[in-house]
C-alpha atoms as a PDB file:
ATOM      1  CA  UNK A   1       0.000   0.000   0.000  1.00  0.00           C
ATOM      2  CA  UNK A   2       2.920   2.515   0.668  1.00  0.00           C
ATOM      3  CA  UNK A   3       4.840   1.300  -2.262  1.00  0.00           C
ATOM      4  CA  UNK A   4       1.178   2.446  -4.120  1.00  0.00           C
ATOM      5  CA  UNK A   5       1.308   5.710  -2.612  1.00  0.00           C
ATOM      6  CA  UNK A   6       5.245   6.343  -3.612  1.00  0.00           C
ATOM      7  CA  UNK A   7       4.517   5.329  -7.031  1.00  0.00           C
ATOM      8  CA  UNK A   8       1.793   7.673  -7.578  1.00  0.00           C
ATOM      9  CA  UNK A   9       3.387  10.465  -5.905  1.00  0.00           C
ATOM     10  CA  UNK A  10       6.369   9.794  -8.128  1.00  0.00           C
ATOM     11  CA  UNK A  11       3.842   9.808 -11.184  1.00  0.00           C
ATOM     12  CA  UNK A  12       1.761  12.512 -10.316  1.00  0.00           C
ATOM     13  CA  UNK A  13       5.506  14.832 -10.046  1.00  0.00           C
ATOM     14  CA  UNK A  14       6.134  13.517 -13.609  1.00  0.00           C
ATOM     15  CA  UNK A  15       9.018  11.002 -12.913  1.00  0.00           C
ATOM     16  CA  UNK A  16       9.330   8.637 -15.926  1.00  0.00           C
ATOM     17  CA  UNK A  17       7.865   4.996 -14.995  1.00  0.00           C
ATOM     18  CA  UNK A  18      10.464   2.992 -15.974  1.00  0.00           C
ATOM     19  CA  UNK A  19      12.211   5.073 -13.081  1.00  0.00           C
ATOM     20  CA  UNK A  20       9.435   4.051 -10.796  1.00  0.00           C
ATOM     21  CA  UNK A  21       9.436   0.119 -11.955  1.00  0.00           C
ATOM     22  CA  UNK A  22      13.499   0.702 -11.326  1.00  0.00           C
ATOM     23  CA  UNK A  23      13.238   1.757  -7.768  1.00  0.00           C
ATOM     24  CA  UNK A  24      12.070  -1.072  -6.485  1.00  0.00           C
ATOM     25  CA  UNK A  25      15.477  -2.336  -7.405  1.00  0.00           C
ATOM     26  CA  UNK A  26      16.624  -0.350  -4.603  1.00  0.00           C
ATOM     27  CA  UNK A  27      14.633  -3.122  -2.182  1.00  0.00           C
ATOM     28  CA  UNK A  28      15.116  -6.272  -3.825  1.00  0.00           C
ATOM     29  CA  UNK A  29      19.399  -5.406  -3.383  1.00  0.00           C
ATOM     30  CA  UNK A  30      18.766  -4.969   0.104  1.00  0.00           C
ATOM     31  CA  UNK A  31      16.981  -7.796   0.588  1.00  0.00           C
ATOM     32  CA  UNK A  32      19.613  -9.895  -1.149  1.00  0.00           C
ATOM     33  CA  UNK A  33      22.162  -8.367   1.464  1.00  0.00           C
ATOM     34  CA  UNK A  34      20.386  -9.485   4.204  1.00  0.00           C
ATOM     35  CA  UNK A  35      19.859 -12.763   3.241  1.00  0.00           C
ATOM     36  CA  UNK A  36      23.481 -13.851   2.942  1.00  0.00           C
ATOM     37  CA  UNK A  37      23.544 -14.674   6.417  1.00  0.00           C
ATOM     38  CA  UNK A  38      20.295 -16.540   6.615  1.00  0.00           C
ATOM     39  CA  UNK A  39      20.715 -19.806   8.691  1.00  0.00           C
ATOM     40  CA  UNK A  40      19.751 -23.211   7.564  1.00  0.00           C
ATOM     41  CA  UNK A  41      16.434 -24.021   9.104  1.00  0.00           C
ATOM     42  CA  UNK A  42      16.517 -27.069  12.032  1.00  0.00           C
ATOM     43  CA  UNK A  43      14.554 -29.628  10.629  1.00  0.00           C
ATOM     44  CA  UNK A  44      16.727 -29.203   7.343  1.00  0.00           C
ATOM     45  CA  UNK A  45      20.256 -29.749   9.449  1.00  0.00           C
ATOM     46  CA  UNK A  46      18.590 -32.531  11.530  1.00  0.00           C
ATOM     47  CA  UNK A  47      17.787 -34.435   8.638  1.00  0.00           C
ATOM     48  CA  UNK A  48      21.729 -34.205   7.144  1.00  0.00           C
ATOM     49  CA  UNK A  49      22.679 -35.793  10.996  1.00  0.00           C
ATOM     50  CA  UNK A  50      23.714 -32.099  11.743  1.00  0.00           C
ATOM     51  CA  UNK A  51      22.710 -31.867  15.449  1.00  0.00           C
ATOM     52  CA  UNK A  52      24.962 -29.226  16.888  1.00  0.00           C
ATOM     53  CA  UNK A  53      23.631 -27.016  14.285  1.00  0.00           C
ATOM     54  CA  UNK A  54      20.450 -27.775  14.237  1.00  0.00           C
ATOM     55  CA  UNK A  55      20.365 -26.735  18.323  1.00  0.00           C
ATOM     56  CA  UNK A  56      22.297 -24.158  17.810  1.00  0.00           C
ATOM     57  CA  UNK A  57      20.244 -22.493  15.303  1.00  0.00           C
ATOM     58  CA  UNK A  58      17.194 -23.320  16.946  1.00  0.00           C
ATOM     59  CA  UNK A  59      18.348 -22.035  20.375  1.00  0.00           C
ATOM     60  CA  UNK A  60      19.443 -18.575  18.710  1.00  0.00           C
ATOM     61  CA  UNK A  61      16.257 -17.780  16.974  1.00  0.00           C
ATOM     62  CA  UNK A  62      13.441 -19.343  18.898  1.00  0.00           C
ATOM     63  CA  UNK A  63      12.120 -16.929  21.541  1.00  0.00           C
ATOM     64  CA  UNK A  64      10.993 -19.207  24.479  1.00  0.00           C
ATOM     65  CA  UNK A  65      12.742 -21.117  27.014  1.00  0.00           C
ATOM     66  CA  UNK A  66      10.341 -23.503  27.822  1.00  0.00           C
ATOM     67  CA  UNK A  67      10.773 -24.565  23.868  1.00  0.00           C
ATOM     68  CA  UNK A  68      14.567 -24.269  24.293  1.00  0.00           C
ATOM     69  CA  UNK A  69      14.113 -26.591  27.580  1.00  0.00           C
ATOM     70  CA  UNK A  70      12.232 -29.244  25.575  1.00  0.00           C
ATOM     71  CA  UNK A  71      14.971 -28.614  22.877  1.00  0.00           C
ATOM     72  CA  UNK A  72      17.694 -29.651  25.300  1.00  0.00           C
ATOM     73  CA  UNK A  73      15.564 -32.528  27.122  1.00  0.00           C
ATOM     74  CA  UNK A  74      17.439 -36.186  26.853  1.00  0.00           C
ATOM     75  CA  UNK A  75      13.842 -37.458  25.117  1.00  0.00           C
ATOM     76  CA  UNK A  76      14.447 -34.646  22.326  1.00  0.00           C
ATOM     77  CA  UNK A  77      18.683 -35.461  22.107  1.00  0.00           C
ATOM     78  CA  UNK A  78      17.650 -39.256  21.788  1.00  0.00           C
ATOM     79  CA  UNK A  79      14.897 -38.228  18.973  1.00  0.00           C
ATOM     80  CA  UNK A  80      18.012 -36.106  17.222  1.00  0.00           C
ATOM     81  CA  UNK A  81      20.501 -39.457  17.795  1.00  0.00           C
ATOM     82  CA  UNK A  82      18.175 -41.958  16.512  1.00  0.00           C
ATOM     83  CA  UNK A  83      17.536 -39.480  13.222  1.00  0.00           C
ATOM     84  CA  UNK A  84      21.222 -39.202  12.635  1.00  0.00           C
ATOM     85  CA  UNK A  85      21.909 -43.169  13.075  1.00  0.00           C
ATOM     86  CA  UNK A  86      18.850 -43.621  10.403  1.00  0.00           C
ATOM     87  CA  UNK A  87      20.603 -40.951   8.322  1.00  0.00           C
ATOM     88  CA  UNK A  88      24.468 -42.724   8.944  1.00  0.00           C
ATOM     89  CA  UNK A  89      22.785 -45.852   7.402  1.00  0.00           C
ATOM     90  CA  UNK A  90      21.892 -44.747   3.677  1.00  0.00           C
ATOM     91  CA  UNK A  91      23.289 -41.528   2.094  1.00  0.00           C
ATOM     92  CA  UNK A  92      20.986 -38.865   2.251  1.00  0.00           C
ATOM     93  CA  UNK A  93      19.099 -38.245  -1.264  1.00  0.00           C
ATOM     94  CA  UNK A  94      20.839 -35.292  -3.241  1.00  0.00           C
ATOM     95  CA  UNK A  95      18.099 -33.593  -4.778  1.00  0.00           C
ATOM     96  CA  UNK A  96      17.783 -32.776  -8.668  1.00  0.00           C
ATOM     97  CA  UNK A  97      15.361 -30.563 -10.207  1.00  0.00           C
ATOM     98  CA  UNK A  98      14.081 -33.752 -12.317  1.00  0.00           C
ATOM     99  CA  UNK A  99      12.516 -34.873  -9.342  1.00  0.00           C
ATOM    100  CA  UNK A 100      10.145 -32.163  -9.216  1.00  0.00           C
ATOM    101  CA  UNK A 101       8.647 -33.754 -12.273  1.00  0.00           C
ATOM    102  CA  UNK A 102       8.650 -37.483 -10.889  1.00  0.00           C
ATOM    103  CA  UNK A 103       5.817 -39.444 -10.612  1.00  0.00           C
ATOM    104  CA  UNK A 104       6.377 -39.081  -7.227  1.00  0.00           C
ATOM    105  CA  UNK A 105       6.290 -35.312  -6.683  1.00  0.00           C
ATOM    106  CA  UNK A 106       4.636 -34.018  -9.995  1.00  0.00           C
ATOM    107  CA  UNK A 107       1.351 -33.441  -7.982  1.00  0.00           C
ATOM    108  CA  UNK A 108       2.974 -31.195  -5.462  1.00  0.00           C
ATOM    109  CA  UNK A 109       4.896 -29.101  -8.478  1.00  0.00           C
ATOM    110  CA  UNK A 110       2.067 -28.460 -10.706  1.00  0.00           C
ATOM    111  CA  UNK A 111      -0.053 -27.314  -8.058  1.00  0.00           C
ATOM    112  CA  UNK A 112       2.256 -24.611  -5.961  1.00  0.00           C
ATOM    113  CA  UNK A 113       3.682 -23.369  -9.318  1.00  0.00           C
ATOM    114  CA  UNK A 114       0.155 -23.110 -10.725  1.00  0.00           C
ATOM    115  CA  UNK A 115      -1.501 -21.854  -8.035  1.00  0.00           C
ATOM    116  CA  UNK A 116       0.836 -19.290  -7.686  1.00  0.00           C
ATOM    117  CA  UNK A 117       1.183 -17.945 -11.224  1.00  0.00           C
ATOM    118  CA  UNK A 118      -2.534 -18.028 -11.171  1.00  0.00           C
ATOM    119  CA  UNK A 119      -2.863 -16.186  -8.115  1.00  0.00           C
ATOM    120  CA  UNK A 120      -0.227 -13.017  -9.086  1.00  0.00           C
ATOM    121  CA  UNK A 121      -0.762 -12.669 -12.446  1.00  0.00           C
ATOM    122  CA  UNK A 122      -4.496 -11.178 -12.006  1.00  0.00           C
ATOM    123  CA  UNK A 123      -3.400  -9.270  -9.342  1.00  0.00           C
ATOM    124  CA  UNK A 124      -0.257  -7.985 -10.621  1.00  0.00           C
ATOM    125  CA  UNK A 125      -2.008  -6.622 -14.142  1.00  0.00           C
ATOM    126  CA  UNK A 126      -5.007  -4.772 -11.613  1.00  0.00           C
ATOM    127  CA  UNK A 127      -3.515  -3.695  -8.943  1.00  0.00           C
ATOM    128  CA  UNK A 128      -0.025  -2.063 -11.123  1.00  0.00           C
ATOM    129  CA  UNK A 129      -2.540  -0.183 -13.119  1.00  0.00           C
ATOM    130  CA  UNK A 130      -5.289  -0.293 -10.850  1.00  0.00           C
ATOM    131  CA  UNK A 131      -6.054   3.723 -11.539  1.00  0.00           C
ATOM    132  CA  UNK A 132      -5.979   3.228 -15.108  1.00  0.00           C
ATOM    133  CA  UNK A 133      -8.376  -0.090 -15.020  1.00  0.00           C
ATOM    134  CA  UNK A 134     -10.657   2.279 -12.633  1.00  0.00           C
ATOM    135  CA  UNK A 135     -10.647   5.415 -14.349  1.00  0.00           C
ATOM    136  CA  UNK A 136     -13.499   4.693 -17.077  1.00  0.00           C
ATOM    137  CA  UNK A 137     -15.668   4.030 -14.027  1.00  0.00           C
ATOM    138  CA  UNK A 138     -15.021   7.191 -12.607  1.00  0.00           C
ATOM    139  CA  UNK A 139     -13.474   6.092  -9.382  1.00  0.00           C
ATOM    140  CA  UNK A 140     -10.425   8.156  -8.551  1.00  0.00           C
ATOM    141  CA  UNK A 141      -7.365   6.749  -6.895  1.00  0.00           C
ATOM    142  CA  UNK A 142      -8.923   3.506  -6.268  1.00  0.00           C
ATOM    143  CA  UNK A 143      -5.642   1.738  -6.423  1.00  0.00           C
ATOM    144  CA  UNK A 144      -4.959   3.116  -2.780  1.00  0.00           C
ATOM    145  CA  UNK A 145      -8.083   1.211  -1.671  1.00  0.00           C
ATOM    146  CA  UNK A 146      -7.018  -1.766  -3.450  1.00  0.00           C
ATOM    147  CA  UNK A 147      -3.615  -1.959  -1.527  1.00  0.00           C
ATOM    148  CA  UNK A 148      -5.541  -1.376   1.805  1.00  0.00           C
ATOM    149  CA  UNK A 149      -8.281  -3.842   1.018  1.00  0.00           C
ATOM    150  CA  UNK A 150      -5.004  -6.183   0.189  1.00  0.00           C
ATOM    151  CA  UNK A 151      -3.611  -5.704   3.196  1.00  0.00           C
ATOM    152  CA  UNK A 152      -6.680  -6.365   5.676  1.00  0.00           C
ATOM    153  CA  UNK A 153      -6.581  -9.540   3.362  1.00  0.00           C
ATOM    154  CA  UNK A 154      -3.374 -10.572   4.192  1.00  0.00           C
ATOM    155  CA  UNK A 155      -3.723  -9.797   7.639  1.00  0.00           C
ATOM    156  CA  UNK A 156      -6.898 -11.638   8.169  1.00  0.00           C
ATOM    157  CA  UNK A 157      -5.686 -14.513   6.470  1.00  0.00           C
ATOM    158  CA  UNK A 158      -2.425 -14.699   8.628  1.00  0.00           C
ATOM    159  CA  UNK A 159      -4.889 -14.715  11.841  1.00  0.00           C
ATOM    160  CA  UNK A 160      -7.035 -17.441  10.467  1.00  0.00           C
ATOM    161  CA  UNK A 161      -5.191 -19.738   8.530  1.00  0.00           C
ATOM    162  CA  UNK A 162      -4.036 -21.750  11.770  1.00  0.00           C
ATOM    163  CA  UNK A 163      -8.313 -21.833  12.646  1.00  0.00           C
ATOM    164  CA  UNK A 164     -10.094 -22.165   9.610  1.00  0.00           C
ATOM    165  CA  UNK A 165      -7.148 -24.325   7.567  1.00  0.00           C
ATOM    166  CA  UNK A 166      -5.762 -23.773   4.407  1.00  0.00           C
ATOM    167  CA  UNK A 167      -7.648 -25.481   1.490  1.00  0.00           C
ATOM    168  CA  UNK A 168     -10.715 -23.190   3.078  1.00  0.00           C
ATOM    169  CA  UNK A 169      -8.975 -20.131   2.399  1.00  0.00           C
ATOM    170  CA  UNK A 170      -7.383 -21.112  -0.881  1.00  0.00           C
ATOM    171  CA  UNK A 171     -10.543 -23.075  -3.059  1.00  0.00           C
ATOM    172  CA  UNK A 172     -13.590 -20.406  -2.225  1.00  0.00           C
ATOM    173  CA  UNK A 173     -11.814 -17.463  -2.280  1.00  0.00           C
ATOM    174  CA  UNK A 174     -10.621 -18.285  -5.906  1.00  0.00           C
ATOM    175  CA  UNK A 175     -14.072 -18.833  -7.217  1.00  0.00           C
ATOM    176  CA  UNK A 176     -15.079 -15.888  -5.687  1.00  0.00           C
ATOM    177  CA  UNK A 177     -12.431 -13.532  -7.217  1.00  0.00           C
ATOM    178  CA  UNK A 178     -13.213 -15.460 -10.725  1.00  0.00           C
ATOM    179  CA  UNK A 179     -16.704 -14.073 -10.370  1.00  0.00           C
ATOM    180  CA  UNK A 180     -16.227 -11.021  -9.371  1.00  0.00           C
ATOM    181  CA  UNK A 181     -13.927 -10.299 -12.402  1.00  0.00           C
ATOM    182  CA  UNK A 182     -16.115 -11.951 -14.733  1.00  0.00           C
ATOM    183  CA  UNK A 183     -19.353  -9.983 -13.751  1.00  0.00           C
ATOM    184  CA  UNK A 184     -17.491  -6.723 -13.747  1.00  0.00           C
ATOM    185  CA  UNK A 185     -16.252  -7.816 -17.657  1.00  0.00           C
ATOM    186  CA  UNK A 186     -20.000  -8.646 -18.651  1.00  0.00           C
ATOM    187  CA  UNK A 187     -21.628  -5.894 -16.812  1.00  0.00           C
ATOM    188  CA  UNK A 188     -20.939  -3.093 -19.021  1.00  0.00           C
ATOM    189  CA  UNK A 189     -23.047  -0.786 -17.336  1.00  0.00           C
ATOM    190  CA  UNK A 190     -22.826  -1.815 -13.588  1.00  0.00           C
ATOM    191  CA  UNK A 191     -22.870   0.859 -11.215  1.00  0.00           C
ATOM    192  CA  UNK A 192     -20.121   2.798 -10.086  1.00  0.00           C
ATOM    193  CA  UNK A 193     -20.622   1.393  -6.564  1.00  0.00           C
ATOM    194  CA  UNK A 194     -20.695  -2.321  -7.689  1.00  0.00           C
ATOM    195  CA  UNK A 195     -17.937  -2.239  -9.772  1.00  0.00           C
ATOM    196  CA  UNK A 196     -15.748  -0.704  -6.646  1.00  0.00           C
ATOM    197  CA  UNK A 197     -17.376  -3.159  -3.967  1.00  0.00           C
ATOM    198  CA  UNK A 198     -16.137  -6.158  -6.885  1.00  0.00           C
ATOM    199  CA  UNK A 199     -12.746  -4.714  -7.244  1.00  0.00           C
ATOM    200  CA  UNK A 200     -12.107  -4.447  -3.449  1.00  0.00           C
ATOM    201  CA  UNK A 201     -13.263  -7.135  -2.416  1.00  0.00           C
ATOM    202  CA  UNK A 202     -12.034  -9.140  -5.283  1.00  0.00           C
ATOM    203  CA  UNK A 203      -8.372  -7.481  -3.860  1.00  0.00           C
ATOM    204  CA  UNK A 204      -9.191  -8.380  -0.135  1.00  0.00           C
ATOM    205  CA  UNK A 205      -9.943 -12.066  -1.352  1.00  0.00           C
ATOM    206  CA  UNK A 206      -7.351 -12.409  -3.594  1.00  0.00           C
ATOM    207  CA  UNK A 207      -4.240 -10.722  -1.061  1.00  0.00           C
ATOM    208  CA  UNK A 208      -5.800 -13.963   1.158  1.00  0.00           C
ATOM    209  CA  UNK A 209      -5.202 -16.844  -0.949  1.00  0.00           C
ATOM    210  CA  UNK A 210      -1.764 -14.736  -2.456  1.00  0.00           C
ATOM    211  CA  UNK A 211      -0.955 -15.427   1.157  1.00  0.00           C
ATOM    212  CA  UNK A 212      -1.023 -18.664   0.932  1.00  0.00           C
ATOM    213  CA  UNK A 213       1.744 -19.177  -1.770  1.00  0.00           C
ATOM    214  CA  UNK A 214       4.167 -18.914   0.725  1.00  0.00           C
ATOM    215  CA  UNK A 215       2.990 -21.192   3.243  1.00  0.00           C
ATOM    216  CA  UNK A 216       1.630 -24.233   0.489  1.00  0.00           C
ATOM    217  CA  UNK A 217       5.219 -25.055  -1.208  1.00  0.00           C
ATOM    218  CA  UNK A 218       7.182 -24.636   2.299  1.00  0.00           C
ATOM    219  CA  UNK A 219       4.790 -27.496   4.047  1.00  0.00           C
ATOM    220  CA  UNK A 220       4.287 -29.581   0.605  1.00  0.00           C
ATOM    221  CA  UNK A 221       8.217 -30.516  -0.414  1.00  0.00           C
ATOM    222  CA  UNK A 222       9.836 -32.500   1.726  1.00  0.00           C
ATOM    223  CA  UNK A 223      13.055 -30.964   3.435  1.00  0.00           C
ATOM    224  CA  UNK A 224      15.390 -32.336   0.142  1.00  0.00           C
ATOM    225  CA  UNK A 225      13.535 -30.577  -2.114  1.00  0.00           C
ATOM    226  CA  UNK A 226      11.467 -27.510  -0.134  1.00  0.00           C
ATOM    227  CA  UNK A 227      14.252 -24.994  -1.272  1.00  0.00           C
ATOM    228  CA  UNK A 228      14.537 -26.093  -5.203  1.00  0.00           C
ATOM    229  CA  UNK A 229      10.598 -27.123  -5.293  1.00  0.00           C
ATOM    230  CA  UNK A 230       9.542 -23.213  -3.810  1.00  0.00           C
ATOM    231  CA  UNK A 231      12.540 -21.625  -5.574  1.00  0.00           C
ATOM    232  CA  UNK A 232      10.470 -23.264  -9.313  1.00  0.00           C
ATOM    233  CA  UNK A 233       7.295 -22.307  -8.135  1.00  0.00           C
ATOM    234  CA  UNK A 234       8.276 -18.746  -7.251  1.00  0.00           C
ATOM    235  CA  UNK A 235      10.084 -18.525 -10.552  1.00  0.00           C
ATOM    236  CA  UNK A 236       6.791 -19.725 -12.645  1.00  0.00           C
ATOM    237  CA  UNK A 237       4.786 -16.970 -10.365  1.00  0.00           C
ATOM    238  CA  UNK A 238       6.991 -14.309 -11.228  1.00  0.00           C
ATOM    239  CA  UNK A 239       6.898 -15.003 -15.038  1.00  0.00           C
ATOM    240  CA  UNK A 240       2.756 -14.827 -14.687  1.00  0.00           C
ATOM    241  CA  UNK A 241       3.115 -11.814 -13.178  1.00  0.00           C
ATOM    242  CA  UNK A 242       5.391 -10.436 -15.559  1.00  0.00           C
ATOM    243  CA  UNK A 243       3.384 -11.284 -18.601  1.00  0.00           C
ATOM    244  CA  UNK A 244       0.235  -9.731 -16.773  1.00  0.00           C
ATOM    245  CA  UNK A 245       1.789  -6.549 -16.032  1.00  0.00           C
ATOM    246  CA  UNK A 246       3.233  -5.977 -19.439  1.00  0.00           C
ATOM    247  CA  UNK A 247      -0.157  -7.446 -21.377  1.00  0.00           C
ATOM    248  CA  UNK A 248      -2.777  -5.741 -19.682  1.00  0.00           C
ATOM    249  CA  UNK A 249      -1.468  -2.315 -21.448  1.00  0.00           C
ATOM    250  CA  UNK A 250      -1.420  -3.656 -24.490  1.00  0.00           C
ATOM    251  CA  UNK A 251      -4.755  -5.922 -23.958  1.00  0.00           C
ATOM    252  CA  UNK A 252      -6.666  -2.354 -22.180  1.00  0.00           C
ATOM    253  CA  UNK A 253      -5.941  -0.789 -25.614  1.00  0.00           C
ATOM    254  CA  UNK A 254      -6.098  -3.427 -28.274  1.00  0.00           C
ATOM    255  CA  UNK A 255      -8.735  -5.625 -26.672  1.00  0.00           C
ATOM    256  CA  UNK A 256     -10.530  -3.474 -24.480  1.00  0.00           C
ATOM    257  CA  UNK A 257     -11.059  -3.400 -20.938  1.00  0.00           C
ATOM    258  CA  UNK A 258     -14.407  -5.840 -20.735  1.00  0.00           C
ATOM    259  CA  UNK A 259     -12.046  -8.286 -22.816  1.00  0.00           C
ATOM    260  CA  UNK A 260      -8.863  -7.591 -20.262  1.00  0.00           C
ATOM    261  CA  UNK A 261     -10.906  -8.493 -17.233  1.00  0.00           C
ATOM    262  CA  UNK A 262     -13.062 -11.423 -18.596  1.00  0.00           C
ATOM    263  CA  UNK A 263      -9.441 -13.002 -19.560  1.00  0.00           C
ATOM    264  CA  UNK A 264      -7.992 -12.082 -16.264  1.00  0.00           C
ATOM    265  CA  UNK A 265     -11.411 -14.012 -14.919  1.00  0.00           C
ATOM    266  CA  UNK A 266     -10.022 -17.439 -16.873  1.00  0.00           C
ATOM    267  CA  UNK A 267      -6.815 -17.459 -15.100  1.00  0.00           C
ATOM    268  CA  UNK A 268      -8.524 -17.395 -11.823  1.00  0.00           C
ATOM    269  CA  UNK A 269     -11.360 -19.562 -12.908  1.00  0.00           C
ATOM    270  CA  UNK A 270      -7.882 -21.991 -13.754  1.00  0.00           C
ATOM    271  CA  UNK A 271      -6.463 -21.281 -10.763  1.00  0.00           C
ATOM    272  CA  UNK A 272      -9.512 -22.179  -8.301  1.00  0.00           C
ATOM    273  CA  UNK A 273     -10.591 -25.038 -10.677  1.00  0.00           C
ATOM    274  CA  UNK A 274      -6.418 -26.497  -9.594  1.00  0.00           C
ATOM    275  CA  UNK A 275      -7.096 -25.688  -6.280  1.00  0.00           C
ATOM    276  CA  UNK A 276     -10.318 -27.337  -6.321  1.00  0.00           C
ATOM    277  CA  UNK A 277      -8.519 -30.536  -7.579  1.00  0.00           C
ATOM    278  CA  UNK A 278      -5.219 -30.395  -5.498  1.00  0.00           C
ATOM    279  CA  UNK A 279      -5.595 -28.529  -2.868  1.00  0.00           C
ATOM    280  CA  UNK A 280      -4.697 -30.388   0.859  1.00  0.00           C
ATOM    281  CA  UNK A 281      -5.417 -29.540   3.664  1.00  0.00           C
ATOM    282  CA  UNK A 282      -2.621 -29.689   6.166  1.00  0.00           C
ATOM    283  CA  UNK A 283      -3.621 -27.741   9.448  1.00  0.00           C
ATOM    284  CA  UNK A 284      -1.860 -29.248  12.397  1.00  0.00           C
ATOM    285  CA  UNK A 285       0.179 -31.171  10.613  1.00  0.00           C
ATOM    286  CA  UNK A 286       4.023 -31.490  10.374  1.00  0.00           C
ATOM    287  CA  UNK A 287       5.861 -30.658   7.922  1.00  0.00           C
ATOM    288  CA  UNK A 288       6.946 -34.420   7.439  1.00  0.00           C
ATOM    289  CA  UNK A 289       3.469 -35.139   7.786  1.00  0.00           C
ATOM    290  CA  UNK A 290       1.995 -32.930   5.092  1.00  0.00           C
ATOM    291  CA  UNK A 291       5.109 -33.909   3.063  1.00  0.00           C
ATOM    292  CA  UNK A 292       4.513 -37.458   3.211  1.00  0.00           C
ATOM    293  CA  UNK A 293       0.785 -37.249   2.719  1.00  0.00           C
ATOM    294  CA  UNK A 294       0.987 -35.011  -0.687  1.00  0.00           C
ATOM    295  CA  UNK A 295       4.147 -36.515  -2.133  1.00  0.00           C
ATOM    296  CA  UNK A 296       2.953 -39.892  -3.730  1.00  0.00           C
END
């Protein structure tokens, strides 16, 4: 929502947009920076035999003794030895990007990657332009709604995903945003206040399930192949939502807007439809657990 603010300020003073797309650059290094030192996560290190580490790390970042007690408890240190003798008995599987296409974990691929790219690219194409796609209804600055509707939707969904469960935050909402794009491309002459109660809540709705990219692919590989598996479904997003951001200009003037909207209604009418088929559920589960279950 800030970011959407910036930008138009920036616009609005008459900086050139590719200066505005560029800045963001200005982020993503310092990101990178501060990743370099990112730690290997415990369950990861456990499962190369890597105990120190694995207590180590976990004793550094986790904010509460009582967990670092149970950490250090003989029961736990047993649970860590037995793991390691498994692990001193076959050599741990290297993983290979072919296996994301195994019969094995195919499932698991398809849906994260598609899920994702189905998720951004709508959202990237609306809410980047979302003054321009509002404009012709004669709602002003509407993008700034957009990114606060997005963020309650975030929000909400961080604060109910460990209630409700994931599939139920993931399948409905993704029908519901398919619809809501779909009447607003049919509905030529809707009213002003139905086509702004379909875009925010289709952004509210959609910054929910968008939520949920990053939790599916972490819970669904198993530890081997959690960093390669996310790393190719992140990549497949980010190509969705570059081809949305740089087709919706083109598709606005070419196609028209009613065309633009009904198409960006098909990728989320694919993107609920592989929900609807793949789509686990894996509240309260562990991560072996939900990797075991889905991976088959």
């Amino acid at each position: 929502m800030v970011a959407f603010i910036v930008g138009t300020a920036m616009r609005d003073a008459g900086v050139s947009w590719r200066v505005i797309l560029g800045s963001s650059t200005i982020i993503a290094v310092a990101l990178f920076l501060a990743r370099l030192g990112l730690p290997e996560s415990p369950s990861w290190l456990i499962s190369k035999g890597r105990r120190d580490e694995a207590l180590y790390i976990a004793r550094r970042y986790i904010d509460s003794s009582e967990l670092h007690d149970s950490i250090t408890t003989e029961i736990d240190l047993r649970m860590l030895r037995e793991a390691e003798a498994r692990e001193a008995q076959r050599e741990a599987p290297t993983p290979s990007f072919k296996d994301l296409f195994s019969s094995r974990y195919w499932r698991v691929t398809l849906f994260t990657a598609g899920f994702w790219f189905c998720a951004v690219s709508p959202y990237f194409a609306l809410a980047t332009f979302a003054d321009e796609v509002l404009a012709p209804y004669g709602i002003n600055s509407g993008g700034i709604g957009m990114s606060a509707l997005a963020a309650a939707g975030v929000i909400t969904t961080v604060l109910l995903v460990d209630k409700l469960g994931r599939r139920v935050l993931t399948v409905p909402t993704q029908w519901l945003c398919a619809v809501f794009l779909l009447i607003i491309g049919v509905w030529a002459g809707a009213p002003v206040i139905v086509v702004m109660a379909l875009f925010f809540a289709f952004s509210f709705f959609n910054a929910g399930y968008n939520t949920l990219t990053s939790i599916y692919p972490a819970e669904l590989f198993p530890s081997e192949l959690r960093g390669v598996g996310k790393g190719f479904a992140a990549a497949v997003s980010r190509v969705g939502a570059a081809l949305a951001t740089f087709a919706l200009p083109w598709s606005m003037t070419d196609l028209g807007e009613s065309v633009s909207l009904i198409i960006a209604a098909g990728v989320a009418f694919a993107g609920a439809a592989l929900s609807q088929w793949l789509a686990p559920e894996t509240k309260g589960k562990s991560l072996a657990e939900t990797a075991a279950g889905y991976s088959h």
